[in-house]
Structures are given as C-alpha cells and as structure tokens.
N, C-alpha and C. Protein backbone atom coordinates (compact mmCIF):
# COMPACT_ATOMS: atom_id res chain seq x y z
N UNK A 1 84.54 94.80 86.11
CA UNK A 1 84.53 95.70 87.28
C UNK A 1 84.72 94.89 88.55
N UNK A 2 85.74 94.94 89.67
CA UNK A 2 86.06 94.80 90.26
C UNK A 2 86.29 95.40 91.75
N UNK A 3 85.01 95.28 92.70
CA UNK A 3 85.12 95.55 93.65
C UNK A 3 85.49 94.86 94.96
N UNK A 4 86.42 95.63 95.84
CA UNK A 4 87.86 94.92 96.57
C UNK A 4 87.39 95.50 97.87
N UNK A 5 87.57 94.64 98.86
CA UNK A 5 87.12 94.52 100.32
C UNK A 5 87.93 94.20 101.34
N UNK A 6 88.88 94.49 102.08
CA UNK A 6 89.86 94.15 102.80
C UNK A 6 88.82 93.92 104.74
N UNK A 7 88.90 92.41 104.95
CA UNK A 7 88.09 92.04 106.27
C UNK A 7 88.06 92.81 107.08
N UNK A 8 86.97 93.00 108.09
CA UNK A 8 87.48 93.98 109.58
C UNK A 8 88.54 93.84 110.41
N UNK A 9 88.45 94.55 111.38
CA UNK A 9 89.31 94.73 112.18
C UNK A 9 89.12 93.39 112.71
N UNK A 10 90.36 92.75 113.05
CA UNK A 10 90.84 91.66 114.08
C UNK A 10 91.28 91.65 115.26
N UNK A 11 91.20 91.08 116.20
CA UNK A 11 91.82 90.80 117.56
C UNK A 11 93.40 91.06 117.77
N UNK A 12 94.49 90.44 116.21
CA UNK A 12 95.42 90.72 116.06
C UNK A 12 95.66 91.86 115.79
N UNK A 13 95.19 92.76 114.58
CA UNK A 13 94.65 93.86 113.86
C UNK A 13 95.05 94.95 115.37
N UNK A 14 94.36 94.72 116.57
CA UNK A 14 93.93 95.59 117.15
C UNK A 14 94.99 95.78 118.10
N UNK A 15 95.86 94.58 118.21
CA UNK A 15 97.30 94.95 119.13
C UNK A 15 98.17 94.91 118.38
N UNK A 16 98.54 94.93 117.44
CA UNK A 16 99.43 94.92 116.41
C UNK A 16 100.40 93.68 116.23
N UNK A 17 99.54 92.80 116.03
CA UNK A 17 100.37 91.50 115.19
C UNK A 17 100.33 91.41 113.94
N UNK A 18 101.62 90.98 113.86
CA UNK A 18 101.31 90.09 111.98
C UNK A 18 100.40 88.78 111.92
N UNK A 19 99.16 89.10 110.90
CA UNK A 19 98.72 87.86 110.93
C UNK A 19 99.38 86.72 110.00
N UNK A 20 99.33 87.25 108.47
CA UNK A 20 99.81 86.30 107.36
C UNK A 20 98.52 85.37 107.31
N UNK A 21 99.44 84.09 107.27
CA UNK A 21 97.82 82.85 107.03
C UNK A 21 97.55 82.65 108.10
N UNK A 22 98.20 83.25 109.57
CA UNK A 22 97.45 82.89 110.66
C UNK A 22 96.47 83.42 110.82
N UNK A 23 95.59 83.38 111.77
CA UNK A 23 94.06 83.63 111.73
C UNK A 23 93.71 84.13 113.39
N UNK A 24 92.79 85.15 113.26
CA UNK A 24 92.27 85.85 114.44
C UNK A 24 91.16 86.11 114.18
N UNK A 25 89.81 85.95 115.14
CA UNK A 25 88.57 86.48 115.01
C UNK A 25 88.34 88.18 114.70
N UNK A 26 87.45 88.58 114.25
CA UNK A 26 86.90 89.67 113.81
C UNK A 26 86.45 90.32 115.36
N UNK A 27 86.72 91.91 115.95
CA UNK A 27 86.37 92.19 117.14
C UNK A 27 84.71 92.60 116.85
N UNK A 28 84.71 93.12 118.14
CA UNK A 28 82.74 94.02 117.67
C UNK A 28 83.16 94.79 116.75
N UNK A 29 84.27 95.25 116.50
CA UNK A 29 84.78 96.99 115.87
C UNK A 29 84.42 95.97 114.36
N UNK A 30 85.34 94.80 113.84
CA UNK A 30 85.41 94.32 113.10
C UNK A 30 84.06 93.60 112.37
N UNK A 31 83.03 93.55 113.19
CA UNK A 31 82.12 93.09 112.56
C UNK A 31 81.35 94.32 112.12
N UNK A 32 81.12 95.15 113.46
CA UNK A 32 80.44 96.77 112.52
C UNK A 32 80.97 97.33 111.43
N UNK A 33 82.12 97.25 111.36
CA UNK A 33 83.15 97.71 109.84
C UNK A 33 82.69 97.06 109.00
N UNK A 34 82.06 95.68 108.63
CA UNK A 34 82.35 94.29 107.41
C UNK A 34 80.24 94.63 107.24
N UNK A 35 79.84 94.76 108.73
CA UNK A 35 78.37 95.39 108.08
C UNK A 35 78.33 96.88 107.31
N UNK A 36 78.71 97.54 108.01
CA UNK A 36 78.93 99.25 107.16
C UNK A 36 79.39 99.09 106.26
N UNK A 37 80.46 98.60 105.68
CA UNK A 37 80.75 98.27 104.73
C UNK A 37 79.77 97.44 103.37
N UNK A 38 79.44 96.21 103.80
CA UNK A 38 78.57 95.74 103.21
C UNK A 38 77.40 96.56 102.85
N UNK A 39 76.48 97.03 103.36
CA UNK A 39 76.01 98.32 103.17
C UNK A 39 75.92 99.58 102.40
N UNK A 40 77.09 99.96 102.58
CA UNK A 40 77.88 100.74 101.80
C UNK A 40 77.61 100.81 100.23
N UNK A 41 78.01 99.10 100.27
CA UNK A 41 78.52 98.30 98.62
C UNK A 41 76.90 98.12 98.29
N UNK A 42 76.30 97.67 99.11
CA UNK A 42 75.15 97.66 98.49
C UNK A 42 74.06 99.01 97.91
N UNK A 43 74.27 99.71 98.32
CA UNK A 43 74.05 101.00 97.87
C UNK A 43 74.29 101.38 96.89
N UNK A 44 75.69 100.98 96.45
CA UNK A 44 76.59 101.53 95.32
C UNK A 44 76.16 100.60 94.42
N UNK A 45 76.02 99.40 94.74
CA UNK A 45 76.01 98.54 94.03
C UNK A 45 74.43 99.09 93.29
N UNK A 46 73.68 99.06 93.91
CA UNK A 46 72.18 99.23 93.55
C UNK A 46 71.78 100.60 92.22
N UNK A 47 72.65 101.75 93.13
CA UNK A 47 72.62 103.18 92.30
C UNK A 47 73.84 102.69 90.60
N UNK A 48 74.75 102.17 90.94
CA UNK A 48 74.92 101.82 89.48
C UNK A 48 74.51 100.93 88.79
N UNK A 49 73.62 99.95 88.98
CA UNK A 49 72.81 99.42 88.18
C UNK A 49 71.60 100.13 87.78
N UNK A 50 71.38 101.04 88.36
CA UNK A 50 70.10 102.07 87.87
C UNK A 50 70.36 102.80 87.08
N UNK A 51 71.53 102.98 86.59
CA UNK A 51 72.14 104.09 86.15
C UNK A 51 72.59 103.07 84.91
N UNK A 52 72.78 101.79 84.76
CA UNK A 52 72.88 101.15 83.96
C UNK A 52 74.82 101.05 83.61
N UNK A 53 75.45 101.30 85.06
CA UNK A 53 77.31 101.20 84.95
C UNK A 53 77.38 99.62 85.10
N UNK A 54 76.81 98.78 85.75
CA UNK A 54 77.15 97.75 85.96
C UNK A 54 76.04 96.20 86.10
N UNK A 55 76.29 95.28 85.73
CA UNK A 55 74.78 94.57 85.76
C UNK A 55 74.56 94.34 87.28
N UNK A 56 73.46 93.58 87.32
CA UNK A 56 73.23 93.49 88.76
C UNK A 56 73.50 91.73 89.51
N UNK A 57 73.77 91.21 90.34
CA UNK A 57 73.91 89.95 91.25
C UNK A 57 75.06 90.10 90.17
N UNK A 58 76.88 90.51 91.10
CA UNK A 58 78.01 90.28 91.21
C UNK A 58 78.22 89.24 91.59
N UNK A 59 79.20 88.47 91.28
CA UNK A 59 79.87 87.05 91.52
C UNK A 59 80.74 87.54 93.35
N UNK A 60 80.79 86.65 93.76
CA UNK A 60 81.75 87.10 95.19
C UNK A 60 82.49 86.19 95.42
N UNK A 61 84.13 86.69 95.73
CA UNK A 61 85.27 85.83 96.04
C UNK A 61 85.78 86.28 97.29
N UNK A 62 86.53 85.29 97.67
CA UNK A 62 86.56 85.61 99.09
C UNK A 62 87.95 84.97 99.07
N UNK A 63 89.15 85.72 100.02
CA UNK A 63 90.50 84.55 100.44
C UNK A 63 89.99 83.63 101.48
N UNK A 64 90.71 82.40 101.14
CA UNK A 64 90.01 81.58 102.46
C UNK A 64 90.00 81.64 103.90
N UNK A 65 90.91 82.46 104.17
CA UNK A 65 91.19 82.73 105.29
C UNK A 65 90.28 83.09 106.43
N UNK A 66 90.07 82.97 107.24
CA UNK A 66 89.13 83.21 108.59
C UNK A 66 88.52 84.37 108.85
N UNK A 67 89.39 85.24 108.62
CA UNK A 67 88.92 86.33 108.87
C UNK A 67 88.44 87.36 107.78
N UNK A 68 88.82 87.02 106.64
CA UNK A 68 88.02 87.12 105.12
C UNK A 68 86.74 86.82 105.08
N UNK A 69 86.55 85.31 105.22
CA UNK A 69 85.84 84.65 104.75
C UNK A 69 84.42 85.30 105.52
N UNK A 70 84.65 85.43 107.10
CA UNK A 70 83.57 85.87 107.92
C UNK A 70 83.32 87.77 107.44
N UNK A 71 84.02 88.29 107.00
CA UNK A 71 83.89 89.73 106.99
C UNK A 71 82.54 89.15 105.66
N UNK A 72 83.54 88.40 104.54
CA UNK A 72 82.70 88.27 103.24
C UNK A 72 81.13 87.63 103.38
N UNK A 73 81.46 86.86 104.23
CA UNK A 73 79.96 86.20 104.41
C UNK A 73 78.65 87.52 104.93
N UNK A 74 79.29 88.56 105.90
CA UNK A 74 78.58 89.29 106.51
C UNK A 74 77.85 90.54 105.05
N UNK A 75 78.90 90.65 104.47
CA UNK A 75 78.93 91.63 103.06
C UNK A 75 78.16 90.60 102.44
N UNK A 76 78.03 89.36 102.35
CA UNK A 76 77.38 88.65 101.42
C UNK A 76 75.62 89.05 101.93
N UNK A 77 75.33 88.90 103.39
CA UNK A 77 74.28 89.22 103.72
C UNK A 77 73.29 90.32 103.46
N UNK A 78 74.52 91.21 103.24
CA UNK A 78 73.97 92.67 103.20
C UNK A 78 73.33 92.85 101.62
N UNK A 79 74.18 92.16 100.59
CA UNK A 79 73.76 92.27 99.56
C UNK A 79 72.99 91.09 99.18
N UNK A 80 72.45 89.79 99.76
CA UNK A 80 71.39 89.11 99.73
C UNK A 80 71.81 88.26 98.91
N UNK A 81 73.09 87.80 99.14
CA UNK A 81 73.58 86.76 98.35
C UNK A 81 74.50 85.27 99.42
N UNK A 82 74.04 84.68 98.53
CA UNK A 82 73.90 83.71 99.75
C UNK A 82 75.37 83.19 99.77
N UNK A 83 75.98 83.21 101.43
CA UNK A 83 77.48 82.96 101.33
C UNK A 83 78.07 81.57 100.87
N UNK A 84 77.20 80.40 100.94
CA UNK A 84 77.61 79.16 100.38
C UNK A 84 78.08 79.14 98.58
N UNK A 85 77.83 80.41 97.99
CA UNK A 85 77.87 80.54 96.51
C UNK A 85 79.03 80.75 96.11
N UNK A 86 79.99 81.46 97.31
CA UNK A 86 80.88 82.30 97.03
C UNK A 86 81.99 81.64 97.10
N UNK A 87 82.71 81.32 96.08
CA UNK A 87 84.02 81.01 95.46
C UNK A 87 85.56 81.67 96.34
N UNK A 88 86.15 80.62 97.27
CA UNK A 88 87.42 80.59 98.00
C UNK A 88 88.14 80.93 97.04
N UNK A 89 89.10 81.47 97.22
CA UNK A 89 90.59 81.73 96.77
C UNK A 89 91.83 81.97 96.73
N UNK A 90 92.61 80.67 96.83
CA UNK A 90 93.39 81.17 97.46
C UNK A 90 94.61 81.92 96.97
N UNK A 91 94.75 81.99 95.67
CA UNK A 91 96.16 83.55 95.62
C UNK A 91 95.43 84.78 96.08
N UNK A 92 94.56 85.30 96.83
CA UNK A 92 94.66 86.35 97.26
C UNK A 92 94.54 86.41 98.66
N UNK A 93 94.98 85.08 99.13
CA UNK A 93 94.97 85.68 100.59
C UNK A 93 96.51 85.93 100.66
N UNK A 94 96.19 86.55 102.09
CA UNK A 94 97.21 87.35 102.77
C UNK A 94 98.57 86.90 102.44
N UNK A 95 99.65 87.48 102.41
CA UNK A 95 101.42 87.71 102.18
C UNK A 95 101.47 86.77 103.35
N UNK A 96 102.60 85.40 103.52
CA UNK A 96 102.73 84.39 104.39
C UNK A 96 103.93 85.25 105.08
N UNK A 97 103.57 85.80 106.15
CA UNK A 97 104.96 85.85 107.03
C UNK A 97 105.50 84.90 107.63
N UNK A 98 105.66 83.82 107.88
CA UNK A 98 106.63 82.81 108.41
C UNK A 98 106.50 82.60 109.47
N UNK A 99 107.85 83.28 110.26
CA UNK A 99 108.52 82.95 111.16
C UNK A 99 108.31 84.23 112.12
N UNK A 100 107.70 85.27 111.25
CA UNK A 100 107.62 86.54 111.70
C UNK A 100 105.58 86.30 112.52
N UNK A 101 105.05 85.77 111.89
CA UNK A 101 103.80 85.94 112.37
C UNK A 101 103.19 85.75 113.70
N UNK A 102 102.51 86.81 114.26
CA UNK A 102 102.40 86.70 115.75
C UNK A 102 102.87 87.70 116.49
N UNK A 103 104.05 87.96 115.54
CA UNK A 103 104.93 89.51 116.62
C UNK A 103 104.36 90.88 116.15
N UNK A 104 104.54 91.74 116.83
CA UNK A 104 104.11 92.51 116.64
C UNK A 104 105.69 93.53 116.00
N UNK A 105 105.05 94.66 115.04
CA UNK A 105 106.66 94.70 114.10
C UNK A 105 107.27 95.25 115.03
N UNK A 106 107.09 96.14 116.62
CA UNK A 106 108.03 96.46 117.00
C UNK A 106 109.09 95.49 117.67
N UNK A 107 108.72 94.26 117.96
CA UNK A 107 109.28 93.43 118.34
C UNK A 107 110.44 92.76 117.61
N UNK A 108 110.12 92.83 116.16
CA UNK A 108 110.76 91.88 115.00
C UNK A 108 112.07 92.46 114.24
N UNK A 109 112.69 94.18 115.15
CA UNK A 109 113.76 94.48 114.76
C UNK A 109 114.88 93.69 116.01
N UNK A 110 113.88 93.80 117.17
CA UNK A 110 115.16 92.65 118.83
C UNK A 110 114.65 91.36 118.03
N UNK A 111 113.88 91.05 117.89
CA UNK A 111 113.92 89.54 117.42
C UNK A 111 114.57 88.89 116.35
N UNK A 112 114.68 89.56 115.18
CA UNK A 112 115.14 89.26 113.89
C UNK A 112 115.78 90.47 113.01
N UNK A 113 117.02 90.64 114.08
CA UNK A 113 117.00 91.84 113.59
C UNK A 113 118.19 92.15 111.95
N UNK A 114 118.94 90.68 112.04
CA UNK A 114 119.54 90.35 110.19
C UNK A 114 118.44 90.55 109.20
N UNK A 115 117.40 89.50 109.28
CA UNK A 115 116.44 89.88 108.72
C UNK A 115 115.08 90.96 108.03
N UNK A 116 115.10 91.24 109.42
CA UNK A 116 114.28 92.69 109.46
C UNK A 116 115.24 93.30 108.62
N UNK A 117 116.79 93.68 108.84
CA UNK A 117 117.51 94.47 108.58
C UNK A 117 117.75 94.25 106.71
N UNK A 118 117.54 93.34 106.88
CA UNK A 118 117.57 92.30 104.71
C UNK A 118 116.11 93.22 104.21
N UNK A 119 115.05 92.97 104.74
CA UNK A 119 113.75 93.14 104.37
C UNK A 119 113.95 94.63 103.88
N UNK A 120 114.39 95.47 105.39
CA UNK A 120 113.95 97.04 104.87
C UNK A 120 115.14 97.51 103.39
N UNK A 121 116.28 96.60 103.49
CA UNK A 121 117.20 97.07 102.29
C UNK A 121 116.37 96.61 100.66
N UNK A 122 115.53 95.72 100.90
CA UNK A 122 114.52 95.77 99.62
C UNK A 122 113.56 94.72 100.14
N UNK A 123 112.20 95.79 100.34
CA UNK A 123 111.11 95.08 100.57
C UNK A 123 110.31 94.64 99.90
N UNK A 124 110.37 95.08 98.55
CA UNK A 124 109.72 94.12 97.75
C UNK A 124 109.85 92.84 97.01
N UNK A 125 111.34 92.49 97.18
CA UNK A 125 112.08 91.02 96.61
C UNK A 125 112.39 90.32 97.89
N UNK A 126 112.76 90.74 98.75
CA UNK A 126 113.22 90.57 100.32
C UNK A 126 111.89 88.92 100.76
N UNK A 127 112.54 87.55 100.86
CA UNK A 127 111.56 86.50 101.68
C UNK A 127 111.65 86.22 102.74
N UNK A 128 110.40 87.02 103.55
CA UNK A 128 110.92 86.33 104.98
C UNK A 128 110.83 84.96 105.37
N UNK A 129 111.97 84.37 106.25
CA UNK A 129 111.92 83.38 106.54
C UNK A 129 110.78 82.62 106.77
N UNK A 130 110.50 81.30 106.07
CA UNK A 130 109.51 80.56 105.84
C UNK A 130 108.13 81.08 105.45
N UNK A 131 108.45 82.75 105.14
CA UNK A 131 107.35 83.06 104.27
C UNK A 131 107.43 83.79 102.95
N UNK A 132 107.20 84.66 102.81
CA UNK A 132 107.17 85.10 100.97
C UNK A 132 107.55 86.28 101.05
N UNK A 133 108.05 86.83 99.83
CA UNK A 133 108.19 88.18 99.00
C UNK A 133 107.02 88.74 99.02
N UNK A 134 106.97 90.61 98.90
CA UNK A 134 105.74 91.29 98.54
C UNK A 134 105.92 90.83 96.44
N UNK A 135 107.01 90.34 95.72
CA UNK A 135 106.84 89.64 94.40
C UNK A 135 106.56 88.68 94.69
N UNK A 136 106.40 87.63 95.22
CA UNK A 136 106.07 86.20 95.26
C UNK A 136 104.09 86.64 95.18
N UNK A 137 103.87 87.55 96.18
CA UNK A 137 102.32 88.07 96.27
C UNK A 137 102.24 87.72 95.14
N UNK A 138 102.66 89.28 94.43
CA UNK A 138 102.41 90.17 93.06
C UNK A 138 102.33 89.03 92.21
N UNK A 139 102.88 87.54 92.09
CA UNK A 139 103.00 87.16 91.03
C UNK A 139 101.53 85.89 91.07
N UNK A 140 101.23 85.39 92.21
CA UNK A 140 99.80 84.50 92.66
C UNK A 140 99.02 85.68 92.37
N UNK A 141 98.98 87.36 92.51
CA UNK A 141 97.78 87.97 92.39
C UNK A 141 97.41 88.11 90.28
N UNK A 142 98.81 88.52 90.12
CA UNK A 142 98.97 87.85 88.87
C UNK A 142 98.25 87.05 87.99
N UNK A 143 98.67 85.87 88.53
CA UNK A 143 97.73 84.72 87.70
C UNK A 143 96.35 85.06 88.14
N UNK A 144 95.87 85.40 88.98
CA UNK A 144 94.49 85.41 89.23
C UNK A 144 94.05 86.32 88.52
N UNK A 145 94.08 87.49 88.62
CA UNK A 145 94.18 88.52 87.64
C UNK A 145 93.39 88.42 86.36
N UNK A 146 94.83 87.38 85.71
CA UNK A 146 95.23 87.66 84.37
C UNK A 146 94.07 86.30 83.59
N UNK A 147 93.02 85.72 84.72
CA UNK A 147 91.89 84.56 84.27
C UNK A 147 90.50 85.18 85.28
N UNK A 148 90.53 86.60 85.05
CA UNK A 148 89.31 87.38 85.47
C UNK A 148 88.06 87.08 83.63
N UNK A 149 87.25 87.60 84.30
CA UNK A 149 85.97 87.43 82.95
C UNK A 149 85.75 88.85 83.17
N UNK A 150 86.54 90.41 82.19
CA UNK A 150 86.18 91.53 82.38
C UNK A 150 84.81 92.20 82.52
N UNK A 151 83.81 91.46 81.97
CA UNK A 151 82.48 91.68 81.67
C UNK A 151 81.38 91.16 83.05
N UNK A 152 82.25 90.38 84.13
CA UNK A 152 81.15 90.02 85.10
C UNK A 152 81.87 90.48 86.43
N UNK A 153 80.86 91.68 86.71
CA UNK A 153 81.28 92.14 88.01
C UNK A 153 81.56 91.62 89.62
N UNK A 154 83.02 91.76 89.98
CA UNK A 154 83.10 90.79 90.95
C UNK A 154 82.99 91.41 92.33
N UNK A 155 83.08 91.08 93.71
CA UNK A 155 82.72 91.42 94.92
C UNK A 155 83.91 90.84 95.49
N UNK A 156 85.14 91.69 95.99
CA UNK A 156 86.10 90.35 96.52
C UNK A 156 86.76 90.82 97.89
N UNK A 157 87.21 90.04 98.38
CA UNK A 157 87.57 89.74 100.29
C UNK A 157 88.50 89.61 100.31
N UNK A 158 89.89 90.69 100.37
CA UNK A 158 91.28 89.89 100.89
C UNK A 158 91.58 90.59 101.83
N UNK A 159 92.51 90.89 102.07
CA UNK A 159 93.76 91.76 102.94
C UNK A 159 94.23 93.09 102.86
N UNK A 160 94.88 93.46 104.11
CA UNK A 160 95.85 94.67 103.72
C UNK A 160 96.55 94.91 102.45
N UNK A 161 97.79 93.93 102.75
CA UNK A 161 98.79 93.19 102.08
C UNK A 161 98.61 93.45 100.88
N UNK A 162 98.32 92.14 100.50
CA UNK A 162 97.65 91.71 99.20
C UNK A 162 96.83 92.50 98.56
N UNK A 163 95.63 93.21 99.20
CA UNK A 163 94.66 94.53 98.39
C UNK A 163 95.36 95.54 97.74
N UNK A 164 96.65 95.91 98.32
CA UNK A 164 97.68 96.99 98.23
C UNK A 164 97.37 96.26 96.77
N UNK A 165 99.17 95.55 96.81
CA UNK A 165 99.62 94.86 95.74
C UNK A 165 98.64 94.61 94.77
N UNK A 166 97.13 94.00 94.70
CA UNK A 166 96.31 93.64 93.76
C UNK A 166 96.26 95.39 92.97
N UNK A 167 95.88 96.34 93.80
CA UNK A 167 95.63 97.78 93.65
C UNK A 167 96.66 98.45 92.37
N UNK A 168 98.07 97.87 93.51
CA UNK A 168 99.20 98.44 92.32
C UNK A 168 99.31 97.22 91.15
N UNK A 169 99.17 96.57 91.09
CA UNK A 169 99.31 95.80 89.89
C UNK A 169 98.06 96.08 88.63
N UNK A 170 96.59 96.32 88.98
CA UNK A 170 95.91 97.52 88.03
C UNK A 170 96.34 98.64 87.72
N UNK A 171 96.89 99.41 88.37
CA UNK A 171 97.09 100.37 88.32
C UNK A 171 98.79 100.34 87.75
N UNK A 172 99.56 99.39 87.68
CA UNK A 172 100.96 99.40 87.13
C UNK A 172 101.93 100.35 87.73
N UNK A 173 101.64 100.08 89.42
CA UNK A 173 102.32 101.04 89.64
C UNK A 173 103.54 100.60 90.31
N UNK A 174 104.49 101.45 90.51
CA UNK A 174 106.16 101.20 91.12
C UNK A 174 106.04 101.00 92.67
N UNK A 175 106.88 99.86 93.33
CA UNK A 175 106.39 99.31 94.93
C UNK A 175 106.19 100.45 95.76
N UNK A 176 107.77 101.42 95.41
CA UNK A 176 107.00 102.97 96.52
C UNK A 176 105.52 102.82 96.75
N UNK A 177 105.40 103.61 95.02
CA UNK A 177 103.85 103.70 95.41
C UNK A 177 103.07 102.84 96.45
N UNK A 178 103.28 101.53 96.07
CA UNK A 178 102.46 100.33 96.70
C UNK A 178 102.78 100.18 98.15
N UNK A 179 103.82 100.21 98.24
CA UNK A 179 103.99 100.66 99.83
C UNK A 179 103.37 101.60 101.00
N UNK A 180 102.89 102.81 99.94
CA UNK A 180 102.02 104.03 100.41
C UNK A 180 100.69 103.92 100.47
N UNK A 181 100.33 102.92 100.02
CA UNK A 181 99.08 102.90 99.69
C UNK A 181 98.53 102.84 100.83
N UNK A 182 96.91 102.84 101.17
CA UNK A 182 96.06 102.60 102.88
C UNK A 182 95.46 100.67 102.76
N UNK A 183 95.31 100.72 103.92
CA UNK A 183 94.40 99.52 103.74
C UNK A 183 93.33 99.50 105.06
N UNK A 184 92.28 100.47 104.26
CA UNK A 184 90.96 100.64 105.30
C UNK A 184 90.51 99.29 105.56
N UNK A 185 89.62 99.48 106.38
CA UNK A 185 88.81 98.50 106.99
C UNK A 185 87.37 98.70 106.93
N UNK A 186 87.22 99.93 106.80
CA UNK A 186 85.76 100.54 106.93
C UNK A 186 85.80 101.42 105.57
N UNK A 187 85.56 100.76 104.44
CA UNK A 187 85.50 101.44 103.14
C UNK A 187 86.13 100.35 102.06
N UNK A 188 86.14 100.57 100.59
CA UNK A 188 86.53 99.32 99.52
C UNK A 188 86.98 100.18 98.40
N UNK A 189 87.24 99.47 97.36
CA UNK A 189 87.61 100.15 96.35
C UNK A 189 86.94 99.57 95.09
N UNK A 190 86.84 100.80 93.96
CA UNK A 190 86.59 99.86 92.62
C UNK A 190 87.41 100.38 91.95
N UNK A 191 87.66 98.88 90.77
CA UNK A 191 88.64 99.00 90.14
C UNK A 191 88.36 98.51 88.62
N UNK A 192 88.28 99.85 87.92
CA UNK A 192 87.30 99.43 86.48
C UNK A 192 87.73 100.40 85.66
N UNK A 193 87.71 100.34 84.21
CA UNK A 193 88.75 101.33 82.87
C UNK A 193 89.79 101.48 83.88
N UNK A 194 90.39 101.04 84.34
CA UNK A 194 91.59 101.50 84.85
C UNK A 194 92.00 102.58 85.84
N UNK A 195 91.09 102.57 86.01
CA UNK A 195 91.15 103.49 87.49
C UNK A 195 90.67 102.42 88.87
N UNK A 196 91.12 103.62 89.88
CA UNK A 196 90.68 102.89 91.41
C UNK A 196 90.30 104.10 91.98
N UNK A 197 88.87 103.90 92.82
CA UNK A 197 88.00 104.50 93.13
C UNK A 197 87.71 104.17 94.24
N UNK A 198 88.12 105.01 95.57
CA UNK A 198 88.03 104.58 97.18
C UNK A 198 86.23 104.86 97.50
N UNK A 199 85.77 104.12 98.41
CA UNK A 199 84.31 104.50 98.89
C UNK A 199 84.66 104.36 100.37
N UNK A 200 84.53 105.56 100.97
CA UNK A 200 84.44 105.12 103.20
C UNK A 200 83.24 105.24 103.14
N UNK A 201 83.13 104.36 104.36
CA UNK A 201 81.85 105.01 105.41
C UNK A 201 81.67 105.62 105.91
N UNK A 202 80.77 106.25 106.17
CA UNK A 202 81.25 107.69 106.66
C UNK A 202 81.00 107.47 108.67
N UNK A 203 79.91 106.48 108.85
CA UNK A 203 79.87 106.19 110.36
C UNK A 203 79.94 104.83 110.26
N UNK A 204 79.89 104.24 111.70
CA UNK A 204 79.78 102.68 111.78
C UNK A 204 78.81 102.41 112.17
N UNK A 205 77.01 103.62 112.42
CA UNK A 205 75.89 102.84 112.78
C UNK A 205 75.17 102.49 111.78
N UNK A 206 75.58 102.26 110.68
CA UNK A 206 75.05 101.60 109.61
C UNK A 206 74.44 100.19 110.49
C-alpha cells in the first residue's frame, strides 16, 4: 500500500514557473497544505490500522528535492516519525525541464516556440532541451516501482509531474489519461489492489 503526497504550494507554484529540479521554498499557503495534509494521513492512517487494512509505522520516501523533502519532513511530524529516517529518492523527483525551467508556460511558446511547438505534437516522447521526456519519467518511476516490498506500507513525497505518471503507471493507463489527471496540493492518494483512492482536506485550519 502506497500512499502518495505531492509538496505544497511553492513560491514558483504560485506565479507560475516551471520548477523541474530547480527548487523554490514552500509559501505560508504551502506549509498549511503539507500540515493539513499530514494530518489528514494521519487520521487515515490511524482508522485503518484499527480496522486492521494496513499495519501501523509506514516506511517514508521522499524526492530529494527541496521542496519535497520540507513538505515530507512536516508530514513526517504529524505522523511522529522522525524525518532523519526517511529514505531520499531520487527517480521520483520531479520531470527535468532544462532549458525551459524558470519560465512561466505562457512565456515558453515567444521563447521556444520550435520546441514548445515539437512538445505539444507528442508530449509524452517529446525531450525538452537539456531535460527529459514525460517516458524518460515513466521509465526511472518504473524501476522504482518495480523494487517496492508490496507488504510494507509506504508514505511518499514527489511532484505534480511525476505523481501523475507514478498514478498512471498503477493504474496502466494511456498518457491522455495521464495528462488529465490533478495534482493537488492539499490532499494525497492511495494506491493499493489496484486502485487509486483521492483523500482532500476539506479546510486548511487543520
């Protein structure tokens, strides 16, 4: 069982940049989201171990990334697990945009606009310059994946991006789909027998 956490809101997040592996602090918005959240999980977490769905003290992974790592540490708090325990990783951080990271996408059709123009004709094989395919993702989320321990429930920290893609690759689904998918900030998913199972928050004064 596999529960999936995409970081709060960011500084970038909030004017609309691409981050990729670049890195932006978490706003106030972003830290109340990564506590409510945490919260949230711990709740859930608690009522299905009572219920006897899942054992109890989940393993927690986190992408290394900055703004992961701090959402995860805050979720680590909430559920009383101590963040020095928690296992980096890096195929699930964020899709590397390149050359693109920093702009914001309305910018990146005047800026790059061959490219941009390559990407939207197939976005899921499509590499942007000096960064990756949404398959190059799919195939690092892949291996990670495919050296999970089904039997020990995990707690994990990535991205938009990448959460998508991890999402559709359980689920075996076609990029449309994966393209459509959301990537909350304030809510997670589980992903267990083969299904995916959204949880929001319902406020942020958690």
């Amino acid at each position: 069982m596999l529960y999936l956490l995409r970081h709060g809101q960011t500084l970038w997040n909030s004017i609309g940049r691409m981050q990729g592996q670049k890195d932006s602090p978490l706003t106030a918005r972003g830290v109340a989201q990564a506590q409510a959240v945490g919260s949230l999980l711990a709740k859930t977490l608690a009522a299905e171990t009572s219920a006897g769905e899942t054992a109890a003290n989940p393993r927690m992974i986190s992408s290394p990334l900055g703004r992961a790592w701090q959402t995860a540490a805050i979720v680590a708090d909430r559920l009383g697990i101590d963040p020095l325990a928690m296992a980096l990783e890096p195929r699930i951080a964020e899709m590397t945009f390149g050359d693109w990271e920093g702009h914001g996408e309305a910018e990146l059709e005047t800026l790059f606009p061959e490219s941009w123009a390559a990407r939207r004709a197939d976005k899921w094989n499509y590499v942007v310059p000096g960064g990756e395919s949404y398959a190059m993702v799919a195939a690092r989320l892949r291996s990670w994946l495919a050296e999970l321990e089904e039997d020990v429930p995990l707690v994990v920290v990535s991205h938009g991006l990448a959460g998508r893609i991890l999402r559709g690759l359980y689920l075996d689904a076609e990029p449309e789909a994966v393209f459509a998918m959301d990537e909350p900030q304030d809510g997670f998913f589980r992903l267990a027998q083969g299904a995916v199972t959204r949880f929001d928050v319902e406020t942020l004064d958690t």
